[in-house]
Protein backbone atom coordinates (compact mmCIF):
# COMPACT_ATOMS: atom_id res chain seq x y z
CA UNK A 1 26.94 -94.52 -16.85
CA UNK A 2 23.93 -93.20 -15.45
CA UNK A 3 21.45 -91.35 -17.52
CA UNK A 4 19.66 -88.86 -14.98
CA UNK A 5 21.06 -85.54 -14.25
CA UNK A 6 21.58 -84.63 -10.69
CA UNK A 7 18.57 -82.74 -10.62
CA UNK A 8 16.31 -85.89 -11.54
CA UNK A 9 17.91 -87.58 -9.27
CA UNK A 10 17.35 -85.41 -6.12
CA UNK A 11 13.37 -84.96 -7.47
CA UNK A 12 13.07 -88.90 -7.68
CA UNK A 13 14.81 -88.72 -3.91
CA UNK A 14 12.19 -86.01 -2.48
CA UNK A 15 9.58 -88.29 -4.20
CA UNK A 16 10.52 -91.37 -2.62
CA UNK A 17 11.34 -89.82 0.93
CA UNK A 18 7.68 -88.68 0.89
CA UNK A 19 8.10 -85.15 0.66
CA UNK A 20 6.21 -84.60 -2.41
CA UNK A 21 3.31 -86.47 -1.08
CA UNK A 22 3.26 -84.20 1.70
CA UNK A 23 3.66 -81.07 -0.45
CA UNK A 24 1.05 -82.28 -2.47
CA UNK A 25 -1.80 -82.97 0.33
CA UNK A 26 -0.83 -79.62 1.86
CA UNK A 27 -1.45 -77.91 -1.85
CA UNK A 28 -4.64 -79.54 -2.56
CA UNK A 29 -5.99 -78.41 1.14
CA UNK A 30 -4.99 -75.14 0.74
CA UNK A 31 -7.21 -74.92 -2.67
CA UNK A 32 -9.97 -76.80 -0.59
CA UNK A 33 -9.92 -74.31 2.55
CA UNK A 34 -9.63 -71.09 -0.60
CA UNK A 35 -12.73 -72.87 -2.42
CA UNK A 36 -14.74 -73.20 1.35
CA UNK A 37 -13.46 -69.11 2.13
CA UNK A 38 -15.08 -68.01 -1.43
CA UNK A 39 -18.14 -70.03 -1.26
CA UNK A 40 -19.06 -68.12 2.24
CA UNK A 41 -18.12 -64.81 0.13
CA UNK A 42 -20.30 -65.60 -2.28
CA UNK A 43 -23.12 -66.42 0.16
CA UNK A 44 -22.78 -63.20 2.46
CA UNK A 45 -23.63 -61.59 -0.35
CA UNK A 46 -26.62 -63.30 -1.25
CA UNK A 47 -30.09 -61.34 0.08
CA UNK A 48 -30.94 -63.06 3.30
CA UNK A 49 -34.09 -65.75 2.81
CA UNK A 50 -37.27 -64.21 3.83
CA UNK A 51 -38.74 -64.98 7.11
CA UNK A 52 -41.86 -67.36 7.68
CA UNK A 53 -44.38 -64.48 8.44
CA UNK A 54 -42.74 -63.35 4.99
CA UNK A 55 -43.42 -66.33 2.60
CA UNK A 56 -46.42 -66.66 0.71
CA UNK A 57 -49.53 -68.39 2.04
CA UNK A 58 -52.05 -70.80 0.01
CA UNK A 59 -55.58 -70.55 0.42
CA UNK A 60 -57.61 -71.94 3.39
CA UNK A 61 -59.97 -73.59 0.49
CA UNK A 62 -57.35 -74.66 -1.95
CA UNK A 63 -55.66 -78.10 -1.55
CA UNK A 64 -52.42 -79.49 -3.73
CA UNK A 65 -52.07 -78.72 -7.16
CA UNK A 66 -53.00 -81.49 -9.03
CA UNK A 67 -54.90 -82.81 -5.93
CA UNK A 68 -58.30 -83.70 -6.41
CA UNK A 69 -60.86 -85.13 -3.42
CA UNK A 70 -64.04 -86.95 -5.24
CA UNK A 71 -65.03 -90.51 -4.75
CA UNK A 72 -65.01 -92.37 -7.76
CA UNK A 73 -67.01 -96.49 -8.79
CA UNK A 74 -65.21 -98.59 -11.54
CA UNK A 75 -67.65 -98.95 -14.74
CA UNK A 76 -68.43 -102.95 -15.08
CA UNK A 77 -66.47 -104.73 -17.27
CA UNK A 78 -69.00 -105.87 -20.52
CA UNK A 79 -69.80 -109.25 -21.07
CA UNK A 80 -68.81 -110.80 -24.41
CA UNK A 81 -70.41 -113.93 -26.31
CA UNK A 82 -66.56 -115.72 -25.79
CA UNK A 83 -65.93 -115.83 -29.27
CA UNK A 84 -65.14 -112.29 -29.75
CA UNK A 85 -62.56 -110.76 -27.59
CA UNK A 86 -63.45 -106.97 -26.78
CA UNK A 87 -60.68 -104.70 -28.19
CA UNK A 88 -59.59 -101.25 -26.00
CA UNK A 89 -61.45 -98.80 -27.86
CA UNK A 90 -64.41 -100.93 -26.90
CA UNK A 91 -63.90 -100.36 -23.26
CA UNK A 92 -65.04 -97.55 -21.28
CA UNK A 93 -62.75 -95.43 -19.44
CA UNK A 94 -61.17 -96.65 -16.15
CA UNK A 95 -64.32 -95.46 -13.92
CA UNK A 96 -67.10 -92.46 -13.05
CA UNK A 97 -67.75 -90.05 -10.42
CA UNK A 98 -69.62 -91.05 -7.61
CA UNK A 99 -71.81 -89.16 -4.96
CA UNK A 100 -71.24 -90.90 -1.99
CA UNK A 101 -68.67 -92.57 -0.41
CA UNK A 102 -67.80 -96.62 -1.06
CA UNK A 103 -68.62 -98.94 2.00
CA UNK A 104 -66.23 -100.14 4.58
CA UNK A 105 -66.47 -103.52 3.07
CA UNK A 106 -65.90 -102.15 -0.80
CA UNK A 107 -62.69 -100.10 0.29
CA UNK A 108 -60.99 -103.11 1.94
CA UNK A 109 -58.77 -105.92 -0.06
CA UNK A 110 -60.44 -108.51 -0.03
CA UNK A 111 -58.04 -110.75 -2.05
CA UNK A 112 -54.98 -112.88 -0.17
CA UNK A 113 -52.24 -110.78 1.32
CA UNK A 114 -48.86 -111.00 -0.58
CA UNK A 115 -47.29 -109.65 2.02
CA UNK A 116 -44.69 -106.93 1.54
CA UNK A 117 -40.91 -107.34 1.70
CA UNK A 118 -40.25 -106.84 5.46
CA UNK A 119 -43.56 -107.36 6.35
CA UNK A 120 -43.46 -110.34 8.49
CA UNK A 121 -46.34 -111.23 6.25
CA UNK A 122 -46.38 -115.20 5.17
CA UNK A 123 -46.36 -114.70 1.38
CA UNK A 124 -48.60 -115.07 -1.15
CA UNK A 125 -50.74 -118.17 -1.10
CA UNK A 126 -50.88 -118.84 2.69
C-alpha cells in the first residue's frame, strides 16, 4: 500500500544516493564559469583605460579641493557677571585668521594624555 509511483521513488533514491547533489554543484558551476566567460566579454570590449602620461594633471599651485592652508587663533571666550549665562547667538564664531604661525608651545596638548586604545598609554588620570 504504498503511495509513491515508481518514478518518485527512483527520484527520492538518486536524491538520497547523492547524485542530485552532485548534479546540482556541477549545474551551479557551470552557470558560475558562463557568468566569469561573459563578464571578460563584456570587458574586452570596454575602451582600454588611458595611460598615466594620458590622465589629466592638477596644477603645480592648486592643492585639494576643499583644502585650505591658513593659520587660524580661537576668539576668547567673554566673561559674564555669573548670573546670566551667555546664549549661542551671543558667541562669536569658532575663531579668526591669523598672520603668523602659533608657537611650538601653543600647538602642543598640554592637557593629560588619555591615551589611545592600543597605545600603551596609562589612561586618563595617570
Amino acid at each position: 500500500m504504498n503511495s509513491l509511483s515508481a518514478a518518485q521513488t527512483m527520484a527520492a533514491g538518486v536524491w538520497q544516493s547523492g547524485l542530485g547533489q552532485l548534479l546540482g554543484g556541477l549545474v551551479i558551476v557551470a552557470v558560475l564559469i558562463t557568468a566569469v566567460w561573459l563578464g571578460f566579454r563584456v570587458r574586452d570590449r570596454e575602451s582600454a583605460a588611458p595611460k598615466p602620461d594620458e590622465q589629466p594633471h592638477r596644477p603645480e599651485d592648486a592643492g585639494l579641493p576643499g583644502e585650505s592652508s591658513e593659520y587660524r587663533r580661537p576668539n576668547e571666550m567673554p566673561q559674564t557677571d555669573g548670573e546670566h549665562r551667555l546664549m549661542p547667538y551671543q558667541l562669536k564664531d569658532g575663531s579668526e585668521p591669523s598672520p603668523e604661525p602659533p608657537t611650538e608651545e601653543k600647538r602642543k596638548w598640554g592637557g593629560i594624555s588619555s591615551g589611545g586604545f592600543g597605545s600603551g598609554g596609562t589612561g586618563h588620570g595617570d
